[in-house]
C-alpha atoms as a PDB file:
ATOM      1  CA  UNK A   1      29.602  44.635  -8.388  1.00  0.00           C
ATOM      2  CA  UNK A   2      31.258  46.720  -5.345  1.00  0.00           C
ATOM      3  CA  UNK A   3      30.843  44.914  -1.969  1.00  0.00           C
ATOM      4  CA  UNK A   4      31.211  46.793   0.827  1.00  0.00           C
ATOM      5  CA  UNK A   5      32.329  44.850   4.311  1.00  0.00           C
ATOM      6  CA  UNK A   6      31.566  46.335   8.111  1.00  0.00           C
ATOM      7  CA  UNK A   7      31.631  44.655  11.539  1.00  0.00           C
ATOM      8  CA  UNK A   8      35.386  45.273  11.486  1.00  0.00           C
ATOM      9  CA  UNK A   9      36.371  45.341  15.518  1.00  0.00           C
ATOM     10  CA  UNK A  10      38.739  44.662  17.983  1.00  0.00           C
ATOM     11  CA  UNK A  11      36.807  41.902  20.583  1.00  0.00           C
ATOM     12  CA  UNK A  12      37.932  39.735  23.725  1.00  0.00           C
ATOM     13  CA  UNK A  13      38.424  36.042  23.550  1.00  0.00           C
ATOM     14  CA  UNK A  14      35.739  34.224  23.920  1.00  0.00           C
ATOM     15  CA  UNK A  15      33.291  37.245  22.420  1.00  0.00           C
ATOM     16  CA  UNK A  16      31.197  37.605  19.630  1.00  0.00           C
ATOM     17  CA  UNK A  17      31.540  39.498  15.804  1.00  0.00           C
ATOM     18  CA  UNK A  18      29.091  39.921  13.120  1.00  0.00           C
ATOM     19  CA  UNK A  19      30.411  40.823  10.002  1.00  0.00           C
ATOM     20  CA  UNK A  20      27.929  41.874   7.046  1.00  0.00           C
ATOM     21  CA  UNK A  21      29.109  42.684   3.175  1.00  0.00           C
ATOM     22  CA  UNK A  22      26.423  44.452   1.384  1.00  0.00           C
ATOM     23  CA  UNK A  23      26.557  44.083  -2.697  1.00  0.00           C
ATOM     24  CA  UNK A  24      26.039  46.691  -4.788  1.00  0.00           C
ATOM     25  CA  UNK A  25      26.032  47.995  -8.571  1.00  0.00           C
ATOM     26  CA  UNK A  26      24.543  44.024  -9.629  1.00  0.00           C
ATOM     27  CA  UNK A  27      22.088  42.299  -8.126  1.00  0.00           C
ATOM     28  CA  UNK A  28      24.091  39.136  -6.424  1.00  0.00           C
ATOM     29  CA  UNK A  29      21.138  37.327  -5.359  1.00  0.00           C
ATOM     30  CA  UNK A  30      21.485  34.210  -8.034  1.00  0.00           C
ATOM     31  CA  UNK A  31      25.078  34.032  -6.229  1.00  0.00           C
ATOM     32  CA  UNK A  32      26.659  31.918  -3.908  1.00  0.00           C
ATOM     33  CA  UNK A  33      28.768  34.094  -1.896  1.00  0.00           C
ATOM     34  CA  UNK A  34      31.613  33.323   0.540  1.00  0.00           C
ATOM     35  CA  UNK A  35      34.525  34.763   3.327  1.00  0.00           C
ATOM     36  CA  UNK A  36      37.755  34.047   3.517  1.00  0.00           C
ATOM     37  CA  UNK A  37      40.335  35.152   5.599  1.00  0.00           C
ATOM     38  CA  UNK A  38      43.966  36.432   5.238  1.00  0.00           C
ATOM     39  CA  UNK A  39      46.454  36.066   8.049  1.00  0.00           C
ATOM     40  CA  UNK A  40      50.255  36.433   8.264  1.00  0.00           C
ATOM     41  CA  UNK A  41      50.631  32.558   7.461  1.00  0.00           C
ATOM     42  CA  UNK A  42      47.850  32.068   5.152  1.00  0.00           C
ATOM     43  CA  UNK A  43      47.155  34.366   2.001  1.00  0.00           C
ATOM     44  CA  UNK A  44      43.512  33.593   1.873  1.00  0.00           C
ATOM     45  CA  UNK A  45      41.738  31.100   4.242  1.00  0.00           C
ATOM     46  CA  UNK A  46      38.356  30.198   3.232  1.00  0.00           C
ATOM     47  CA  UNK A  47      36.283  29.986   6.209  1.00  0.00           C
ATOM     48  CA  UNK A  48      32.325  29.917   4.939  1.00  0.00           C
ATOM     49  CA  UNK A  49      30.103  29.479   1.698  1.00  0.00           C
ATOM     50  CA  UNK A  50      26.796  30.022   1.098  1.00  0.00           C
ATOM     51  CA  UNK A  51      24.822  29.045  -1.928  1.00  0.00           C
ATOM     52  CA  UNK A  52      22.696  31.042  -3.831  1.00  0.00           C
ATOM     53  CA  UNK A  53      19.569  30.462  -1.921  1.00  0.00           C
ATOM     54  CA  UNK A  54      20.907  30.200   1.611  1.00  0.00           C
ATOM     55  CA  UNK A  55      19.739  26.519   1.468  1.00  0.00           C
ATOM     56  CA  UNK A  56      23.471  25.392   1.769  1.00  0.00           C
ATOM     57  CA  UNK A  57      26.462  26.494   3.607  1.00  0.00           C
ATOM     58  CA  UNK A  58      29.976  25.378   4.303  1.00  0.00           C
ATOM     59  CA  UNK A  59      32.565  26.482   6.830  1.00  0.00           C
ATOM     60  CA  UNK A  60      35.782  24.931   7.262  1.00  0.00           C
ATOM     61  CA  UNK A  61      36.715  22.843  10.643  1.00  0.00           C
ATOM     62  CA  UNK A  62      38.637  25.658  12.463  1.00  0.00           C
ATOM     63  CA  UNK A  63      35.160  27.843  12.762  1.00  0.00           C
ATOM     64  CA  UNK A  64      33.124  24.922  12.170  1.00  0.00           C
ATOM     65  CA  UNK A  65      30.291  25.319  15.265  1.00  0.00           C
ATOM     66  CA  UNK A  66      31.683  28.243  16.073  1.00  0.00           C
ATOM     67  CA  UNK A  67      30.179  30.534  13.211  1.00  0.00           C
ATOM     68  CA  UNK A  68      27.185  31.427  11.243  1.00  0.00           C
ATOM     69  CA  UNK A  69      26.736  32.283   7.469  1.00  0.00           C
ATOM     70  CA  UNK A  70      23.357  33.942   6.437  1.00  0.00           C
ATOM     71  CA  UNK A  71      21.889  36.062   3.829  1.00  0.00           C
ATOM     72  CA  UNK A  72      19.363  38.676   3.272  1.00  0.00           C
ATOM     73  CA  UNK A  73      18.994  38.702  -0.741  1.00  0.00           C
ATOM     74  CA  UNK A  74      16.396  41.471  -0.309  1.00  0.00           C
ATOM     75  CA  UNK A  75      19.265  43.654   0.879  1.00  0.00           C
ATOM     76  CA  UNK A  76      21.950  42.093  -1.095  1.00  0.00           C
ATOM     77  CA  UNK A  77      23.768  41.511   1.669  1.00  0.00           C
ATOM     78  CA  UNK A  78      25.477  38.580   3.236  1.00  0.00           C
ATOM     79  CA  UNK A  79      26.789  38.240   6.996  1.00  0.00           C
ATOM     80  CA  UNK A  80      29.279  36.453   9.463  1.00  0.00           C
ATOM     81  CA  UNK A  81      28.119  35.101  12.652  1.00  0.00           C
ATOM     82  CA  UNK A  82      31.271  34.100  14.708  1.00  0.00           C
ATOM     83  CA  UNK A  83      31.120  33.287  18.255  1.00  0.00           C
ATOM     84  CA  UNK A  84      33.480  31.911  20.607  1.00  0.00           C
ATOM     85  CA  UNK A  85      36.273  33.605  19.429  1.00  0.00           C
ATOM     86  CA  UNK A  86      40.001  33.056  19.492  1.00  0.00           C
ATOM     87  CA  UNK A  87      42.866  34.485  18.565  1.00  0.00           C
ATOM     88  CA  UNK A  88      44.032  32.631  15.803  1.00  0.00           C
ATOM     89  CA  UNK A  89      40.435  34.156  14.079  1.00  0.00           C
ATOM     90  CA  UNK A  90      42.628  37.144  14.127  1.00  0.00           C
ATOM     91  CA  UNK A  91      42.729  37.991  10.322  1.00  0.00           C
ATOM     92  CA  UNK A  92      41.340  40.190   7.403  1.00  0.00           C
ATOM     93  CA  UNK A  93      38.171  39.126   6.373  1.00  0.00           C
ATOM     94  CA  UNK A  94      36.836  39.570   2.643  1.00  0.00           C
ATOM     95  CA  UNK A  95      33.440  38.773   1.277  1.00  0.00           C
ATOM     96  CA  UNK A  96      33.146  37.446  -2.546  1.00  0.00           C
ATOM     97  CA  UNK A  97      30.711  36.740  -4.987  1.00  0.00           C
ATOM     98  CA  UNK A  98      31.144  33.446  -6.596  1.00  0.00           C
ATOM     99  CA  UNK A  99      30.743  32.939 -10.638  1.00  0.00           C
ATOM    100  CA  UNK A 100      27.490  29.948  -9.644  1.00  0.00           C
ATOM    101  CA  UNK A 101      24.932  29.743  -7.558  1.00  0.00           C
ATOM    102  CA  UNK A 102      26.739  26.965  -6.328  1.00  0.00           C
ATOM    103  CA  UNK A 103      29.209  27.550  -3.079  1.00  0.00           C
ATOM    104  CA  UNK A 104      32.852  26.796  -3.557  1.00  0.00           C
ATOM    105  CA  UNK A 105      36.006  26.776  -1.226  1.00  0.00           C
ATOM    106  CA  UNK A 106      38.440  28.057  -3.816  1.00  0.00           C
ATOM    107  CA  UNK A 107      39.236  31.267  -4.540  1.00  0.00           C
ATOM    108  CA  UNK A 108      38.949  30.693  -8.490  1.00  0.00           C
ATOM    109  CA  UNK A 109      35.796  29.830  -7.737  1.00  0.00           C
ATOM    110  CA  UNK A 110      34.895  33.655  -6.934  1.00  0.00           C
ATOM    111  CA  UNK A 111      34.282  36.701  -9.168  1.00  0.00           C
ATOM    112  CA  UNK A 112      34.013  39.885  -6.975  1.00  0.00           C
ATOM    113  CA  UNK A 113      36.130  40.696  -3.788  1.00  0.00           C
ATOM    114  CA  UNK A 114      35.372  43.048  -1.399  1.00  0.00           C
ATOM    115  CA  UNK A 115      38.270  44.934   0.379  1.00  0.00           C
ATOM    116  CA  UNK A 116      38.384  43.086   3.185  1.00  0.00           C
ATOM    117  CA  UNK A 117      37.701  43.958   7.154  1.00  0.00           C
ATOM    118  CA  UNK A 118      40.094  43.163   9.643  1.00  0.00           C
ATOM    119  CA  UNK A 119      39.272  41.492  12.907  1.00  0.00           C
ATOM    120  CA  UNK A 120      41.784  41.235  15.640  1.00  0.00           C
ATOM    121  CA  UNK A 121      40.698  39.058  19.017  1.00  0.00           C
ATOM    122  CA  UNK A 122      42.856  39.052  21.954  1.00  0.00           C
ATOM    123  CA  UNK A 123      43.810  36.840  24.444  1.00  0.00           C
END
């Protein structure tokens, strides 16, 4: 499975990002697929899970209200709704592919990586 990540951008406080990751080479629909986030303190962040079906998601507190996890499994692809944004979202965002259909917030929890996008708000 290759995942390919876009919506990479430079945006104003207080703006708006979409990021998508489209899956290809496997079909990743019976998947629960996730981001995560890399900044200079923290190697990789998880910020948002969703399961297999879309039926359940997960963010964690920091983004929590603030962002949106969805998924089109007709185009294999999964996206990133984040809104209100500040500059400690500032980071390198990858999309994975978990091993269930079951979310998880652990990165041993996920199979495929993609190469990761990098989002940089400023103040």
């Amino acid at each position: 499975v290759q995942l390919q990540a876009s919506g990479r951008g430079l945006v104003q406080a207080g703006g708006s990002l979409r990021l998508s990751c489209a899956a290809s080479g496997r079909t990743s629909s019976n998947n629960a697929m996730g981001w995560f986030r890399r900044t200079p303190e923290k190697e990789r962040e998880f910020v948002a899970a969703i399961n297999w079906n879309g039926g359940s998601t997960y963010y964690v507190d920091s983004v929590k209200g603030r962002s949106t996890i969805s998924r089109d499994n007709a185009k294999n692809t999964v996206y990133l709704q984040m809104d209100s944004l500040k500059p400690e979202d500032t980071a390198v965002y990858y999309c994975a592919v978990a091993y269930g259909s079951v979310w998880s917030t652990s990165i041993v929890g996920y199979r495929y990586w993609g190469q990761g996008t990098l989002v940089t708000v400023s103040s």
